[in-house]
Protein backbone atom coordinates (compact mmCIF):
# COMPACT_ATOMS: atom_id res chain seq x y z
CA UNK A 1 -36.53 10.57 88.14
CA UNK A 2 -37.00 8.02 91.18
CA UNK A 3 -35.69 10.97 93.72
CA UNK A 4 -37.47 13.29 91.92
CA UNK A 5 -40.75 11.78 92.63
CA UNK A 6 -39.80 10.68 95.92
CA UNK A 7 -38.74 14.73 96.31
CA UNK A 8 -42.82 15.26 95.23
CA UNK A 9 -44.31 12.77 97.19
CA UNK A 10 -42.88 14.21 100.49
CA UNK A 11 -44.94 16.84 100.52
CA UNK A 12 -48.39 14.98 101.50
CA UNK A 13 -50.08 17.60 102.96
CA UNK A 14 -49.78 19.72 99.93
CA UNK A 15 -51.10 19.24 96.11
CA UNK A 16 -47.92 20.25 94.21
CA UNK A 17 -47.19 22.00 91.00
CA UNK A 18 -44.04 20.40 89.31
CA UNK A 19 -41.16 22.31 86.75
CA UNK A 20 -38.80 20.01 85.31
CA UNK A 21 -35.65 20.66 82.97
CA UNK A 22 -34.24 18.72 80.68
CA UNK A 23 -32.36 15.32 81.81
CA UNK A 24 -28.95 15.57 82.37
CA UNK A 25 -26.97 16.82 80.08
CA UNK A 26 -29.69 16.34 77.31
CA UNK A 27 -29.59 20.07 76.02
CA UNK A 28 -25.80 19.62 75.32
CA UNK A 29 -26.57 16.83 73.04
CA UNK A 30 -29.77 18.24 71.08
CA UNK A 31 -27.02 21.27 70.25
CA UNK A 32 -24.51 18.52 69.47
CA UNK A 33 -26.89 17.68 67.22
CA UNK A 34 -28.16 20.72 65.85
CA UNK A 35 -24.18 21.34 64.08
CA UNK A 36 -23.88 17.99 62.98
CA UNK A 37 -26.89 18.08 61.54
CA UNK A 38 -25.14 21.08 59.22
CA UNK A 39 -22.45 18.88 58.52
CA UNK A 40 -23.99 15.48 57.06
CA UNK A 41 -26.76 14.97 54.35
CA UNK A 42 -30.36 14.25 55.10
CA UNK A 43 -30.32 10.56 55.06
CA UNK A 44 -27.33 10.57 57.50
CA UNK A 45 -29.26 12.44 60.26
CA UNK A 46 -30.64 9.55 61.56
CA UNK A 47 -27.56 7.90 62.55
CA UNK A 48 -26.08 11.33 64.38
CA UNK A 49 -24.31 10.03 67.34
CA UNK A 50 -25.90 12.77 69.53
CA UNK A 51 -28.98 11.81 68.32
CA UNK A 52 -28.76 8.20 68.46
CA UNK A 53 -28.02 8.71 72.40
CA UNK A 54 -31.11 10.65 72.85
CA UNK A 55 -33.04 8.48 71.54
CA UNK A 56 -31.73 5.05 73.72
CA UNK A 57 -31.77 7.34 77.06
CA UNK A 58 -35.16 8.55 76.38
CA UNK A 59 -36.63 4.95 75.21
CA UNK A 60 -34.66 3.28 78.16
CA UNK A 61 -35.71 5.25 80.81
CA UNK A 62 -39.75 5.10 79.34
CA UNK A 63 -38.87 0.97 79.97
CA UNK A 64 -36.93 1.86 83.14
CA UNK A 65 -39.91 3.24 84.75
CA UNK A 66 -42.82 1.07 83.78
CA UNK A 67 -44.62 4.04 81.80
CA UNK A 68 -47.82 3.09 79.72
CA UNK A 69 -47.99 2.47 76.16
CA UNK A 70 -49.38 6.01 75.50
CA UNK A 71 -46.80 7.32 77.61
CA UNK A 72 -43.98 5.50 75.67
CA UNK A 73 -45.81 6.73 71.91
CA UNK A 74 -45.60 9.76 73.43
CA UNK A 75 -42.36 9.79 73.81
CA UNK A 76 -41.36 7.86 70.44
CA UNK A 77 -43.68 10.42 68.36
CA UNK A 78 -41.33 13.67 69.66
CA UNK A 79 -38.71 11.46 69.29
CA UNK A 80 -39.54 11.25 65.40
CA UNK A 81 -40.40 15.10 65.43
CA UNK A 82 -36.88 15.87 66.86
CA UNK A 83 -35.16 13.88 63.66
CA UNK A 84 -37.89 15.46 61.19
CA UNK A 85 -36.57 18.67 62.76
CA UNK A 86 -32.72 17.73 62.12
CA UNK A 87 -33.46 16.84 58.77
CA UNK A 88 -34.66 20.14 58.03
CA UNK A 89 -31.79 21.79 59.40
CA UNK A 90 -29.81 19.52 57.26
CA UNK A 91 -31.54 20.33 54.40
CA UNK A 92 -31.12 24.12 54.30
CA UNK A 93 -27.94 23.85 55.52
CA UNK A 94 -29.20 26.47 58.83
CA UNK A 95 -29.85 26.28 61.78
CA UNK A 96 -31.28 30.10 63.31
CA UNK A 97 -31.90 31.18 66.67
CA UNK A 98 -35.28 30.34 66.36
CA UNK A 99 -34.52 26.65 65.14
CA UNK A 100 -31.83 26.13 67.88
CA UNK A 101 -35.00 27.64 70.43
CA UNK A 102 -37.19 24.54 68.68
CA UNK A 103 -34.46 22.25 68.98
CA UNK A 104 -33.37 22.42 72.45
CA UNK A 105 -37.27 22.85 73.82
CA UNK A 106 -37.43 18.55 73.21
CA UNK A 107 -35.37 17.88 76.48
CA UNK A 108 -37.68 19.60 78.20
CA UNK A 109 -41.22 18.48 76.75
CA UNK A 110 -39.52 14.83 76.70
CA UNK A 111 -38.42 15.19 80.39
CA UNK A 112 -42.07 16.26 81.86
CA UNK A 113 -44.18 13.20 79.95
CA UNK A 114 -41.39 11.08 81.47
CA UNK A 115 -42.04 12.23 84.73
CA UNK A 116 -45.79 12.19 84.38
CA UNK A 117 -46.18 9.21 82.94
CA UNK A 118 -44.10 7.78 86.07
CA UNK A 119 -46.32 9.12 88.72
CA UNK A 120 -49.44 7.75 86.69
CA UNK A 121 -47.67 4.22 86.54
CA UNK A 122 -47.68 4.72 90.86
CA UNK A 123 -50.91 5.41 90.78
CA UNK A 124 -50.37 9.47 91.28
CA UNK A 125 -52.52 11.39 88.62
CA UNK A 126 -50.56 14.00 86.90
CA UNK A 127 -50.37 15.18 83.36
CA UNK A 128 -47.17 16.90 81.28
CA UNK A 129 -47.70 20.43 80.36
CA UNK A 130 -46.07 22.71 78.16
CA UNK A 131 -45.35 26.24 79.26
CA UNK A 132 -45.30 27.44 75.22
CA UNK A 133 -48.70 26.25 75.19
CA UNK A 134 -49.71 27.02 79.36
CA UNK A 135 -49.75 30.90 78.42
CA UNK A 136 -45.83 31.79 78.96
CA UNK A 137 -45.51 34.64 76.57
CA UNK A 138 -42.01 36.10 75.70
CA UNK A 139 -40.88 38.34 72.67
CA UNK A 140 -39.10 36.73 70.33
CA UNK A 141 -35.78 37.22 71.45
CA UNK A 142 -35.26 33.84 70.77
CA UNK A 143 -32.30 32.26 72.73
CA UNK A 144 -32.59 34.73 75.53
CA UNK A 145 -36.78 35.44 75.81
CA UNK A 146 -37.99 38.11 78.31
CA UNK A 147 -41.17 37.13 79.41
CA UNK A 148 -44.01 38.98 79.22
CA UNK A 149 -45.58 39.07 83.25
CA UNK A 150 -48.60 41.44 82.14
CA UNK A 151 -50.03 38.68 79.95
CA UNK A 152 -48.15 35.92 81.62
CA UNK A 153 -49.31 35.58 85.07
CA UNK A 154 -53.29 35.56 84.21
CA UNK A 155 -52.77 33.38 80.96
CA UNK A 156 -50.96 31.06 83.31
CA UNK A 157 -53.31 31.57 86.49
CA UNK A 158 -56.25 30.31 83.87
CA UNK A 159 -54.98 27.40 82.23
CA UNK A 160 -53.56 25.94 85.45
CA UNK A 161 -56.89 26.26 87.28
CA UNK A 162 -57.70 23.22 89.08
CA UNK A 163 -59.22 20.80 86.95
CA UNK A 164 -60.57 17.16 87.60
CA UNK A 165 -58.75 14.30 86.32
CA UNK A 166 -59.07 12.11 83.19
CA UNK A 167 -57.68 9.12 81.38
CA UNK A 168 -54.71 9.67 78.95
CA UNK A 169 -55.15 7.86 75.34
CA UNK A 170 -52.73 8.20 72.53
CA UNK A 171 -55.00 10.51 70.46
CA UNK A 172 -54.60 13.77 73.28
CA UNK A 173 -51.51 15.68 71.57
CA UNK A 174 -49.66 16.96 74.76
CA UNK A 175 -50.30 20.34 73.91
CA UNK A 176 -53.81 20.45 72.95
CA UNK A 177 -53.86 19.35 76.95
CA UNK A 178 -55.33 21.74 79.36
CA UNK A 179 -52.92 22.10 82.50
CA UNK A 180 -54.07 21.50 85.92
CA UNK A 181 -52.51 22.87 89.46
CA UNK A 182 -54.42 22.60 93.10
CA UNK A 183 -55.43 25.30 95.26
CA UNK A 184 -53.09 29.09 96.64
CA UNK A 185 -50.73 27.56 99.55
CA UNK A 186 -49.73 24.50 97.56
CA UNK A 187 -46.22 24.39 96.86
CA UNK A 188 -44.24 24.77 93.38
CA UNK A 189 -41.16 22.64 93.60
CA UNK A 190 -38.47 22.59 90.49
CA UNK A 191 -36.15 19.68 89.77
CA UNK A 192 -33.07 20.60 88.15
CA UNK A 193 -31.50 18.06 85.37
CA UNK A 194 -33.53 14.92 87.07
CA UNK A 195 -31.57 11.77 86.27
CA UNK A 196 -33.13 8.04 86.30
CA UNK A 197 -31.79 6.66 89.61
CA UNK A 198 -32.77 3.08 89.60
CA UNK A 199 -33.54 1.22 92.92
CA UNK A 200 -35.62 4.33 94.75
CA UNK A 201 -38.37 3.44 96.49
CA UNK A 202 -41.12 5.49 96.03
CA UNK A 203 -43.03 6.14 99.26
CA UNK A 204 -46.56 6.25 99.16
CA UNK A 205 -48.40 9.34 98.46
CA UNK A 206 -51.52 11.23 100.57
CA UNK A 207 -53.71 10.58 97.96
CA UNK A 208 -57.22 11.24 99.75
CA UNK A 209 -57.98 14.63 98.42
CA UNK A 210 -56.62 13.89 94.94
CA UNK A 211 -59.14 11.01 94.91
CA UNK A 212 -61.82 13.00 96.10
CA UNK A 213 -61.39 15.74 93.92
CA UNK A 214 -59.82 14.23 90.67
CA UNK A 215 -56.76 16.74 90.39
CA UNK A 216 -54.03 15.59 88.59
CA UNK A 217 -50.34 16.96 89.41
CA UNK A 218 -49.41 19.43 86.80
CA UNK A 219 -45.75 18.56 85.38
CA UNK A 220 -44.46 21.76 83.52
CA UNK A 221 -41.70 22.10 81.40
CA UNK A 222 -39.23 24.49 82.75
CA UNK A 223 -37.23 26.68 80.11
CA UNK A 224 -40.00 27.06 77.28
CA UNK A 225 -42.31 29.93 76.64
CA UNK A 226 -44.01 31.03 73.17
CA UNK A 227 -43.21 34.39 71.42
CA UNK A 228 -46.52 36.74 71.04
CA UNK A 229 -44.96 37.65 67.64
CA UNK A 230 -43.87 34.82 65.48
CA UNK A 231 -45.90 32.13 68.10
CA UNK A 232 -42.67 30.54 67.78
CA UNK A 233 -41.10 28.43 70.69
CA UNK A 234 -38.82 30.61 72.86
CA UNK A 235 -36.06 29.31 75.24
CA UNK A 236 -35.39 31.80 78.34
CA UNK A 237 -31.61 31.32 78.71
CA UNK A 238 -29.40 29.05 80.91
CA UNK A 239 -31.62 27.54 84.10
CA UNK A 240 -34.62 29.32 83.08
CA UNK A 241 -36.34 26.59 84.53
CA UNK A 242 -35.15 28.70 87.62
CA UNK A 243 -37.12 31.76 86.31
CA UNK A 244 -40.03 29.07 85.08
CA UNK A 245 -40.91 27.95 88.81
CA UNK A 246 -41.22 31.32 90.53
CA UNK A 247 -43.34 32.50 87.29
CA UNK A 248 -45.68 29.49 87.87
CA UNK A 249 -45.53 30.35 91.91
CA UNK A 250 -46.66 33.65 91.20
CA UNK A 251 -49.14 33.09 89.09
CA UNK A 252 -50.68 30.85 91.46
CA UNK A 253 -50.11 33.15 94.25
CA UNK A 254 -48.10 30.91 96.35
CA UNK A 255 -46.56 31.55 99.44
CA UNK A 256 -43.00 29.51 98.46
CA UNK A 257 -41.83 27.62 96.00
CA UNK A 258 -38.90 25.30 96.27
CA UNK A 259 -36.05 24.85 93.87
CA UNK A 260 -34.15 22.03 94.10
CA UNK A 261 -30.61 21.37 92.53
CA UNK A 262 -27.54 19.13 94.00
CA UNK A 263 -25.92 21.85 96.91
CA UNK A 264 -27.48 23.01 100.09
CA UNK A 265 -28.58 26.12 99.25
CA UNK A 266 -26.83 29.53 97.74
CA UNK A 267 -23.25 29.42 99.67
CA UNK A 268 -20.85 32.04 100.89
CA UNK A 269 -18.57 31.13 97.49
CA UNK A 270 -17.75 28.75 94.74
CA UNK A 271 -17.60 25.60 96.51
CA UNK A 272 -15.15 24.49 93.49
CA UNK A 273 -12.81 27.16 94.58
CA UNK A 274 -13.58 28.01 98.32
CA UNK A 275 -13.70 24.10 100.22
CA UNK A 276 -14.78 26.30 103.26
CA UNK A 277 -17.73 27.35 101.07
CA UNK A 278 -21.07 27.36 103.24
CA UNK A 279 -25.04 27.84 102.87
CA UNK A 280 -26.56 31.27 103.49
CA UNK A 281 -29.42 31.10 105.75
CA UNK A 282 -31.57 33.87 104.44
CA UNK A 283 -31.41 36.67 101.46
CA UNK A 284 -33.09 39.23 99.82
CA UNK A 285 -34.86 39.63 96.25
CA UNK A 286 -31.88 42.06 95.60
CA UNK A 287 -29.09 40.30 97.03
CA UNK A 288 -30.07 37.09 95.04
CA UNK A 289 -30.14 38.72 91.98
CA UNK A 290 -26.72 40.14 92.08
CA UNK A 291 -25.53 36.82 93.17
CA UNK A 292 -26.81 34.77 90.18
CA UNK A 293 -25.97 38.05 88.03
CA UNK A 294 -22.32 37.81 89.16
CA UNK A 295 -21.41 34.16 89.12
CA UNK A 296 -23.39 32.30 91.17
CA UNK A 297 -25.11 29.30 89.16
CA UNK A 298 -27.62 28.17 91.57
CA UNK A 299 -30.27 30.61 90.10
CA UNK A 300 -31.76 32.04 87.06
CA UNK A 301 -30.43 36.04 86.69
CA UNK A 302 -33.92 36.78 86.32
CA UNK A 303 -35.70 33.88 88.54
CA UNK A 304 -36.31 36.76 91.32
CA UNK A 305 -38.93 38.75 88.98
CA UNK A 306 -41.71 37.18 89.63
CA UNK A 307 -41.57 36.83 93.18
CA UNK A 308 -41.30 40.85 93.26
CA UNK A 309 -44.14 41.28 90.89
CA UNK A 310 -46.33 40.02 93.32
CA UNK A 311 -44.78 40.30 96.40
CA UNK A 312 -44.86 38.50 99.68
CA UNK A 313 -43.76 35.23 97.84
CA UNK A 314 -40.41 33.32 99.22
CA UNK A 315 -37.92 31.03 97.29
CA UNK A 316 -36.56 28.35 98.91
CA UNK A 317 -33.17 26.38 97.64
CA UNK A 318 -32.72 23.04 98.43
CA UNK A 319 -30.78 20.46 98.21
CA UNK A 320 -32.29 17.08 96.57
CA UNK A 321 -29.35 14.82 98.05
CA UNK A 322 -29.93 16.41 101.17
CA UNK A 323 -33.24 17.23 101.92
CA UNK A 324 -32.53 17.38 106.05
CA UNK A 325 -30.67 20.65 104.79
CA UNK A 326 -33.13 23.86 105.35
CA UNK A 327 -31.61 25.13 102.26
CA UNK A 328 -31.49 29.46 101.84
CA UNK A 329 -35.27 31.03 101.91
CA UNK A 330 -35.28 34.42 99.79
CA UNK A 331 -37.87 36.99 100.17
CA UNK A 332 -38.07 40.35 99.80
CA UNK A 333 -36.96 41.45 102.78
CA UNK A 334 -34.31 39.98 105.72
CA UNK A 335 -32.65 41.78 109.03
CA UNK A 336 -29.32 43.48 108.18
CA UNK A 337 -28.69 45.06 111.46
CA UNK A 338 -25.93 42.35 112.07
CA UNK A 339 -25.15 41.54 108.31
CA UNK A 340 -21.56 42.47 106.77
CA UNK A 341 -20.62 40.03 103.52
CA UNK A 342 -22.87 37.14 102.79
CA UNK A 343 -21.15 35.91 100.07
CA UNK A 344 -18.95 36.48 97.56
CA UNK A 345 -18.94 35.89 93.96
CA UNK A 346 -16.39 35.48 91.00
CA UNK A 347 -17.61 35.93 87.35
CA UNK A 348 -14.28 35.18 85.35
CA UNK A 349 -13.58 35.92 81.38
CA UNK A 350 -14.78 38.87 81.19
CA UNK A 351 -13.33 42.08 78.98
CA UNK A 352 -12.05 45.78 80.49
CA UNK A 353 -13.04 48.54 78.09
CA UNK A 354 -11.56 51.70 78.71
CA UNK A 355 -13.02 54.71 77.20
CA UNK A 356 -11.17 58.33 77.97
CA UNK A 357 -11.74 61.58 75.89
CA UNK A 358 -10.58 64.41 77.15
CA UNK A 359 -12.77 66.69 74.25
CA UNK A 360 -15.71 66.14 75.53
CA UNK A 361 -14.99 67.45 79.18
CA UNK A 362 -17.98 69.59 80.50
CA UNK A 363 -20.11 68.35 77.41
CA UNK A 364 -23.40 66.78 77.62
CA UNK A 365 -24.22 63.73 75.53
CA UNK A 366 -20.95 62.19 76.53
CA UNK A 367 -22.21 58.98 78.24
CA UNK A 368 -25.20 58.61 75.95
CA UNK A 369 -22.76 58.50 72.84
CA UNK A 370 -20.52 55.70 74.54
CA UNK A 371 -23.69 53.47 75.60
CA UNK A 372 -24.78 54.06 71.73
CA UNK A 373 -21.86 52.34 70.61
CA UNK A 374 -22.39 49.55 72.44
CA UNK A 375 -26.05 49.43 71.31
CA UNK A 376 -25.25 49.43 67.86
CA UNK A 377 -22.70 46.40 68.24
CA UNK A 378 -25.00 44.48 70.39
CA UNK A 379 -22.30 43.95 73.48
CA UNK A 380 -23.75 43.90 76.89
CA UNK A 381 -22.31 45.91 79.91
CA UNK A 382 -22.30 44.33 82.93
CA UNK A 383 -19.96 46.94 85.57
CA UNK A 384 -19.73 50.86 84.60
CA UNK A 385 -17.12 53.65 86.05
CA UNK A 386 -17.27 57.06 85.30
CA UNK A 387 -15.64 60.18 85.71
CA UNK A 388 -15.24 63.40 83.77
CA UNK A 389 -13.80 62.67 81.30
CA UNK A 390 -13.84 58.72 81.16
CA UNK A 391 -15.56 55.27 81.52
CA UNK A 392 -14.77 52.25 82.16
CA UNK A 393 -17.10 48.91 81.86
CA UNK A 394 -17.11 45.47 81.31
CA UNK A 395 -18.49 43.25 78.65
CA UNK A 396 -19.87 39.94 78.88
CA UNK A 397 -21.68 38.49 75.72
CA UNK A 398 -22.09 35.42 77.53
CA UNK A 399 -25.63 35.51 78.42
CA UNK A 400 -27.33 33.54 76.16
CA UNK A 401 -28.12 29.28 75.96
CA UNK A 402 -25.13 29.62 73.50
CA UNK A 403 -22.31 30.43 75.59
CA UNK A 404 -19.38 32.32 73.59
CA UNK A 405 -16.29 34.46 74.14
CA UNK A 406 -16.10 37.81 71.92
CA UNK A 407 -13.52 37.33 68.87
CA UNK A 408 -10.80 39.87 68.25
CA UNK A 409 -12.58 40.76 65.07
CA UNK A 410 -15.47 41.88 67.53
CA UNK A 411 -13.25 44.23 69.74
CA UNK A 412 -11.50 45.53 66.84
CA UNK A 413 -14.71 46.98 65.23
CA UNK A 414 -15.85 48.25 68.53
CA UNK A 415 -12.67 49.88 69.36
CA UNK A 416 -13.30 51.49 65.95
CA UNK A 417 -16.83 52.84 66.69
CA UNK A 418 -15.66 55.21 68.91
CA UNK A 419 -13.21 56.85 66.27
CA UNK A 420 -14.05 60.63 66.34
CA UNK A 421 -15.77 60.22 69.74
CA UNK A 422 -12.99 58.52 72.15
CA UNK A 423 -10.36 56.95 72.56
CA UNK A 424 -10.96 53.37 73.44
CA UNK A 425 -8.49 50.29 74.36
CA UNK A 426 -9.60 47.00 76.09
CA UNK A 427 -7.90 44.05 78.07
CA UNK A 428 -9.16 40.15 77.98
CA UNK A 429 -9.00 37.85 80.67
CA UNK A 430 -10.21 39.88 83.49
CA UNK A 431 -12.50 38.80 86.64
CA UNK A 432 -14.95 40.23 88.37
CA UNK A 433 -15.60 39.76 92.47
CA UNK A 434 -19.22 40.71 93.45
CA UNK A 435 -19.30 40.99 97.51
CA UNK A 436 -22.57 40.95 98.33
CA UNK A 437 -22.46 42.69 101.42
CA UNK A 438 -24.50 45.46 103.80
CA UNK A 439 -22.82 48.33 101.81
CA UNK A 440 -24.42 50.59 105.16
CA UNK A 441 -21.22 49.50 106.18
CA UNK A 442 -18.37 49.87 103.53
CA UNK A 443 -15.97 51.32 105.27
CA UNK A 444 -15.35 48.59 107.56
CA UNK A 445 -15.91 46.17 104.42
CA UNK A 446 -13.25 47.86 102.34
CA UNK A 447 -10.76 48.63 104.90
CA UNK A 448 -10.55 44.64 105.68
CA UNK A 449 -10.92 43.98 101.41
CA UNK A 450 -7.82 46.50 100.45
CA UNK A 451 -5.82 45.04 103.64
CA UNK A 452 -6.41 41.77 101.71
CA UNK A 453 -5.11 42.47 98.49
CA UNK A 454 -2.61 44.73 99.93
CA UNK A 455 -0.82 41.94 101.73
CA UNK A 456 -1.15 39.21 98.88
CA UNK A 457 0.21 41.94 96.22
CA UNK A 458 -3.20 42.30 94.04
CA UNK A 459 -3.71 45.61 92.18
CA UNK A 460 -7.46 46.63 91.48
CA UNK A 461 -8.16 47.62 87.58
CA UNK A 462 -11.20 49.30 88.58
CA UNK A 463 -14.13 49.07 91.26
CA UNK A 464 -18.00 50.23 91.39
CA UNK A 465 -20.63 50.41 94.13
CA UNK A 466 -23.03 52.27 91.85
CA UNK A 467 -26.69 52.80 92.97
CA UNK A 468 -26.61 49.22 94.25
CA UNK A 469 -27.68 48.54 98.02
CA UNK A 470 -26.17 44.95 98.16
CA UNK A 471 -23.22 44.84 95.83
CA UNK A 472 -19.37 45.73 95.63
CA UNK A 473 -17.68 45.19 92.53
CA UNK A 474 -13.39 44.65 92.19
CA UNK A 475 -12.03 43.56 88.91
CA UNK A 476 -8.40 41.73 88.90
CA UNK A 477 -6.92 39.86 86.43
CA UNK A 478 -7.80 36.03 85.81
CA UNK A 479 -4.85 35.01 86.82
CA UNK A 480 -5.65 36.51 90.52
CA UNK A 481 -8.78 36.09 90.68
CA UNK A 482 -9.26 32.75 92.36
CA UNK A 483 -6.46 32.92 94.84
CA UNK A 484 -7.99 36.54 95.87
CA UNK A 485 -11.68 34.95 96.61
CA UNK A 486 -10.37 32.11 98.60
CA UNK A 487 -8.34 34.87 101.00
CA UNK A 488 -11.70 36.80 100.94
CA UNK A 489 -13.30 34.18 102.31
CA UNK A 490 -11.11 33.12 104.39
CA UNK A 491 -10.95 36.72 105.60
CA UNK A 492 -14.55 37.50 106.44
CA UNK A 493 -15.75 34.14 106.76
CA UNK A 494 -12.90 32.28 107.92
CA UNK A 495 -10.36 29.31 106.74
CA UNK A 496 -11.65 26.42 105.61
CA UNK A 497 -11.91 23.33 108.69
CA UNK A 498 -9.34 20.36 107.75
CA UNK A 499 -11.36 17.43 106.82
């Protein structure tokens, strides 16, 4: 948390707002401990191993960073709530979506009094602040929330109105608090998974106009919103801390907000795969989207929303162990004139459904009868071909907090729900590669991608441009998949330089 506040107090000529996620891997652990907790009687939650490691990392860090005593009862009392919470799943032997939402939204309201409570101890106001209770309003799709921007953004916009300072005592419950955030053209920066990094020097802070006009920093937990509904709390899916910090940037009507994570920026590929992998200057609303929609991890699916609600907003991604790095600014528009691939993308695991029925050729109805099926069995489609008299998609139920792979059992029945309809077959362990590319000029981009695969052997199951300006879509078999992107990149960005 050192380099995260040494990451905030860089920016001294501007009052920042702060999102923070969970510490590292702390939201692995509170699920750890959510199915143990199903597994052990009541009195036995308290010695959980999971639990018992939250616990010491949470306590240890509180000493670590010379937090007051409020600050540490703080964190001790939603330490206490977290067990009363296991021993409740314990107890009725479940543990729902909506419990797992509860369970996993600790990290995150343990991460930002943390955080807070170490700027105070420098001498930097700032105060935690819960989004559930900040105005972030989803349905209660709980695992997966869709926010809610109509009611959202001026909820939000209200409670973080600049307010003046005050003294923390134990009796404030964290979210009875009112949250605080300075003036439009401040900047919104979000730390991903900070870690206590002992030995950091924290450099002093511009605190003049904080002094002058009481503001505390507002530290907001990423990840969190609160169902309209049930008033439950709601989780918004894998880095929705992501999707947290551009919400909070719009509302405010900033001109950027930052995210920060541990690469320089979105690159050309999977750095994991691609050693040759590189940072992309500048992209689009659009072409970001895709990207995190088809592999790329460095953003939130959805963390682009907000920004085009309002408009005229950029996202910046940077990298917190580099910060020399300018990072990749997106905004809604960039020049394309010169543009031909920008990156490409591999999503892996996924499942080819093939759908062909030759009765219904000429009828309408056809394609609305297919996407029922998938409706009624709750699969997501991710790529779609058509034709006459067949379609072919791609599933991947993978898009929750609670990562899974569809069972056979799944398939089977789905297979099934076409009987009278279709005839339907699908193959596992299939890839898909998303070039995100100027499609103005596909052509010249698929002439060079089909020279590619032609050379190394590959056959293409299927491919789909759609109604998409940015994005090219190949699938190929697992097996090919990552030997394919490397020679794509090598192809249209070049080999990776020997070290």
């Amino acid at each position: 948390m050192r380099e995260v506040a040494s990451i905030v107090c860089s920016f001294p000529e501007h009052f920042p707002a702060i999102v923070l996620s969970a510490m590292g891997k702390t939201t692995n652990a509170l699920l750890a401990a959510g199915e143990e907790a199903l597994r052990c009687r009541p009195s036995q939650v308290s010695r959980l191993p999971p639990l018992r490691s939250l616990r010491e990392l949470h306590l240890a860090t509180a000493r670590d960073l010379g937090v007051d005593a409020a600050c540490q009862e703080e964190v001790a009392e939603l330490l206490t709530q977290l067990e009363q919470l296991l021993v409740g799943v314990s107890i009725m032997q479940d543990l729902t979506r909506r419990a797992r939402d509860s369970l996993v939204s600790y990290g995150e309201r343990l991460s930002v009094r943390l955080f807070a409570g170490y700027l105070r101890a420098r001498g930097i106001p700032a105060r935690a602040v819960d989004a559930s209770d900040a105005g972030v309003e989803t349905n209660d799709a709980f695992t997966n929330a869709e926010i809610d921007y109509e009611r959202t953004l001026p909820l939000l916009r209200e409670s973080l109105a600049i307010a003046p300072a005050r003294s923390s005592s134990p009796s404030e419950s964290s979210g009875e608090e009112e949250g605080v955030a300075g003036s439009a053209g401040e900047t919104a920066a979000e730390a991903s998974s900070p870690k206590a990094l002992p030995g950091h020097p924290l450099p002093a802070l511009s605190r003049e106009e904080s002094a002058a006009t009481g503001r505390e920093i507002p530290v907001v937990t990423g990840f969190l919103g609160r169902a309209r509904q049930s008033g439950a709390v709601t989780t918004l899916g894998r880095g929705g801390s992501d999707l947290t910090c551009t919400l909070l940037g719009a509302a405010l009507g900033l001109p950027e907000v930052q995210v920060w994570k541990d690469v320089d920026g979105v690159l050309t590929g999977d750095p994991r795969i691609v050693p040759g992998a590189r940072p992309v200057g500048e992209l689009t609303y659009e072409e970001a989207t895709e990207l995190a929609f088809f592999g790329a991890t460095v953003l939130h699916p959805l963390a682009m929303q907000p920004a085009q609600e309002v408009g005229g907003m950029a996202v910046r991604v940077k990298n917190s162990y580099n910060r020399a790095a300018p990072g990749t600014r997106i905004a809604a528009s960039r020049d394309l004139h010169e543009a031909l691939v920008t990156s490409i993308v591999l999503k892996q695991n996924v499942t080819l459904v093939d759908i062909v029925s030759t009765k219904m050729l000429g009828t309408y109805g056809f394609l609305a009868r297919v996407f029922g099926v998938f409706a009624e069995h709750k699969l997501s489609v991710d790529v779609v071909a058509t034709s006459e008299v067949s379609v072919s998609l791609t599933l991947d139920p993978a898009k929750t907090l609670w990562e899974r792979d569809l069972i056979e059992d799944e398939l089977e029945a789905l297979t099934a729900g076409f009987a009278g309809i279709a005839r339907a077959s699908y193959r596992r362990g299939m890839s898909i590669l998303g070039i995100i590319c100027n499609v103005q000029r596909t052509s010249t981009i698929l002439e060079r991608v089909f020279n590619v695969l032609g050379r190394e052997g590959v056959n293409v199951q299927m491919m789909s441009q759609g109604a998409s300006k940015t994005n090219i879509s190949l699938i190929v078999s697992d097996a090919e998949s990552e030997r394919v992107l490397t020679c794509l990149h090598d192809e249209f960005f070049g080999p990776a330089k020997a070290a």
